[in-house]
Protein backbone atom coordinates (compact mmCIF):
# COMPACT_ATOMS: atom_id res chain seq x y z
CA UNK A 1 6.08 52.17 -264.21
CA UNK A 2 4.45 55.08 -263.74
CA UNK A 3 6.33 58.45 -261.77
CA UNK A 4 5.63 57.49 -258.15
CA UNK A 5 6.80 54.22 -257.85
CA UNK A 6 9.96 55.23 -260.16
CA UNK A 7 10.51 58.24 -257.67
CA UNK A 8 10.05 55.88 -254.72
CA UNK A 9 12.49 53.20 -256.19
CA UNK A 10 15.20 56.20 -256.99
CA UNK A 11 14.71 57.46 -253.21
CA UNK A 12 15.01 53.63 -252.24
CA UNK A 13 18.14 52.96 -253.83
CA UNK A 14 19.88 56.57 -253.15
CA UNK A 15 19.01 55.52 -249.15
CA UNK A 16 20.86 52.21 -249.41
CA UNK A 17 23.52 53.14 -251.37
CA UNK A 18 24.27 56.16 -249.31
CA UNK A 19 23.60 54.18 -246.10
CA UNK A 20 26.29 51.18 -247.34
CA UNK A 21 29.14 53.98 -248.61
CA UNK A 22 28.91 55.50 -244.91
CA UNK A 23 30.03 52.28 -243.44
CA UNK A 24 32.74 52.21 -245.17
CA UNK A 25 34.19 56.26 -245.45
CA UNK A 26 34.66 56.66 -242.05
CA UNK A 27 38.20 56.40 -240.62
CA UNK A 28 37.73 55.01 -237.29
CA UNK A 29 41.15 55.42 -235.23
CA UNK A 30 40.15 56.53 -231.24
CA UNK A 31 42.35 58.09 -229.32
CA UNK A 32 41.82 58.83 -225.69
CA UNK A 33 40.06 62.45 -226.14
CA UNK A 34 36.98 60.34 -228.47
CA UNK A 35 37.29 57.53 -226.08
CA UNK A 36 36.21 60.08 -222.85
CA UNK A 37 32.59 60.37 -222.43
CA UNK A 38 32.58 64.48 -222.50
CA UNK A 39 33.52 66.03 -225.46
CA UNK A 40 31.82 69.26 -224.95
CA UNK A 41 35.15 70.96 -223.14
CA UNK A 42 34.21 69.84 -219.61
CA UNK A 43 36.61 68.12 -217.14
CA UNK A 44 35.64 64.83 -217.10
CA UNK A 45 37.15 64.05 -213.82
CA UNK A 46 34.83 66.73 -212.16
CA UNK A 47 31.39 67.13 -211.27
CA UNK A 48 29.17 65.96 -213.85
CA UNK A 49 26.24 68.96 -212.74
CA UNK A 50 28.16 72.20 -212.86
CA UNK A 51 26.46 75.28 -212.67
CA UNK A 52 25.11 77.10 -215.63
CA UNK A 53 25.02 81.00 -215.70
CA UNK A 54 21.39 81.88 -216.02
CA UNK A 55 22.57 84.53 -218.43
CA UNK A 56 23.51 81.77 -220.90
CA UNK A 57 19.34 81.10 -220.63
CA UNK A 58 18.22 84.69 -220.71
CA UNK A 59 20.10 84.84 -224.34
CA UNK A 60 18.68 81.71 -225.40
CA UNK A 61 15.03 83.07 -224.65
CA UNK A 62 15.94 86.42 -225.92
CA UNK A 63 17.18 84.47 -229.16
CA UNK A 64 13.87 82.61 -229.04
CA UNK A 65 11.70 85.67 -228.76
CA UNK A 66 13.31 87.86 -231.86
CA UNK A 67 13.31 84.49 -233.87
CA UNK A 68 9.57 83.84 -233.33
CA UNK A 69 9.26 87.91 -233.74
CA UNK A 70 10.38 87.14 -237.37
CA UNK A 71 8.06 84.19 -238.40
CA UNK A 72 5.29 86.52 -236.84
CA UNK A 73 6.12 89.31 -239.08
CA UNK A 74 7.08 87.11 -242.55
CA UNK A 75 3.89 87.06 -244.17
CA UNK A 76 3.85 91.01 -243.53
CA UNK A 77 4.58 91.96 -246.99
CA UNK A 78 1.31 89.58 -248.30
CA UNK A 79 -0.87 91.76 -245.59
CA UNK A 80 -1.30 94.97 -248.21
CA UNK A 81 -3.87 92.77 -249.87
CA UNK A 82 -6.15 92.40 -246.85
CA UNK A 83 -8.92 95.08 -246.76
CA UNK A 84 -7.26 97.03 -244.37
CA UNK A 85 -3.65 97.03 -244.80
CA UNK A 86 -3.05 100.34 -242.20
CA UNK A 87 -4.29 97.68 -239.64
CA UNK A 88 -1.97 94.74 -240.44
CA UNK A 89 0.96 97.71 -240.35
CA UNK A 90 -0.37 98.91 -237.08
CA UNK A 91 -0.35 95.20 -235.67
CA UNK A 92 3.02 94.69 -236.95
CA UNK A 93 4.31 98.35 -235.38
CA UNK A 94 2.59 97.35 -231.90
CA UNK A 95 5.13 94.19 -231.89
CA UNK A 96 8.04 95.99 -232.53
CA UNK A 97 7.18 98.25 -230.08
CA UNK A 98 7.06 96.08 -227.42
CA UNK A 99 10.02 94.39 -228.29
CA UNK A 100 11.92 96.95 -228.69
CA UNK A 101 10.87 98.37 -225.03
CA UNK A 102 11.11 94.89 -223.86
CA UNK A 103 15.05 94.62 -225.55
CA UNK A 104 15.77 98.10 -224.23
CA UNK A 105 14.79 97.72 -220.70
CA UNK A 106 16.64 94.07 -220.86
CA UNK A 107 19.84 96.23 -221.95
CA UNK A 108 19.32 99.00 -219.16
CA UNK A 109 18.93 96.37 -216.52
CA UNK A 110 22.06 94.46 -217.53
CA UNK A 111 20.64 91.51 -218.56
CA UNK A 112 22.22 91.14 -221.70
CA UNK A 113 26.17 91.43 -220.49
CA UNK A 114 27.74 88.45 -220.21
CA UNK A 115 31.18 89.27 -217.96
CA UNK A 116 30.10 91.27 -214.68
């Protein structure tokens, strides 16, 4: 057998095995509170569309932005190899700079309290 097909078999058998021992670990004893179809802290016995704040979605964008801002700037450090590294740092200076105007103008304006 050569590596592949014993890493395949290994991978194989781990997936059953694992897959057959999770039938059997779980304790299964509902009560009412698993039974009901929301378990996210909603009353179940009210409207099923209640209103979000659109706060809650101006975090999740901001959280969005400055997370894609990071994979942007990760391969920074590898950038002093280029032929003009005073370039990639100017790039990399030019989008902090705007979103650090664009978080600072977000904070002046109120947009990121959550209790009025």
């Amino acid at each position: 057998m050569n590596l592949v097909s014993t890493i395949i078999l290994i991978t194989v058998l781990l997936s059953t095995i694992l897959a057959i021992v999770s039938f059997w670990l779980p304790q299964l004893n509902p009560d009412a509170e698993k039974l009901s179809p929301y378990e996210c802290g909603f009353d179940p016995l009210g409207s099923a569309r209640l209103p979000f704040s659109l706060r809650f979605f101006l975090i999740a964008i901001l959280f969005l932005l400055f997370d894609l801002e990071i994979a942007l700037l990760l391969p920074l450090p590898w950038g002093d190899q280029l032929e003009s590294p005073t370039l990639t740092l100017a790039w990399a200076v030019a989008v902090l700079a705007l979103l650090t105007l664009g978080l600072i103008y977000e904070w002046i304006q109120g947009g990121l309290e959550w209790a009025e």
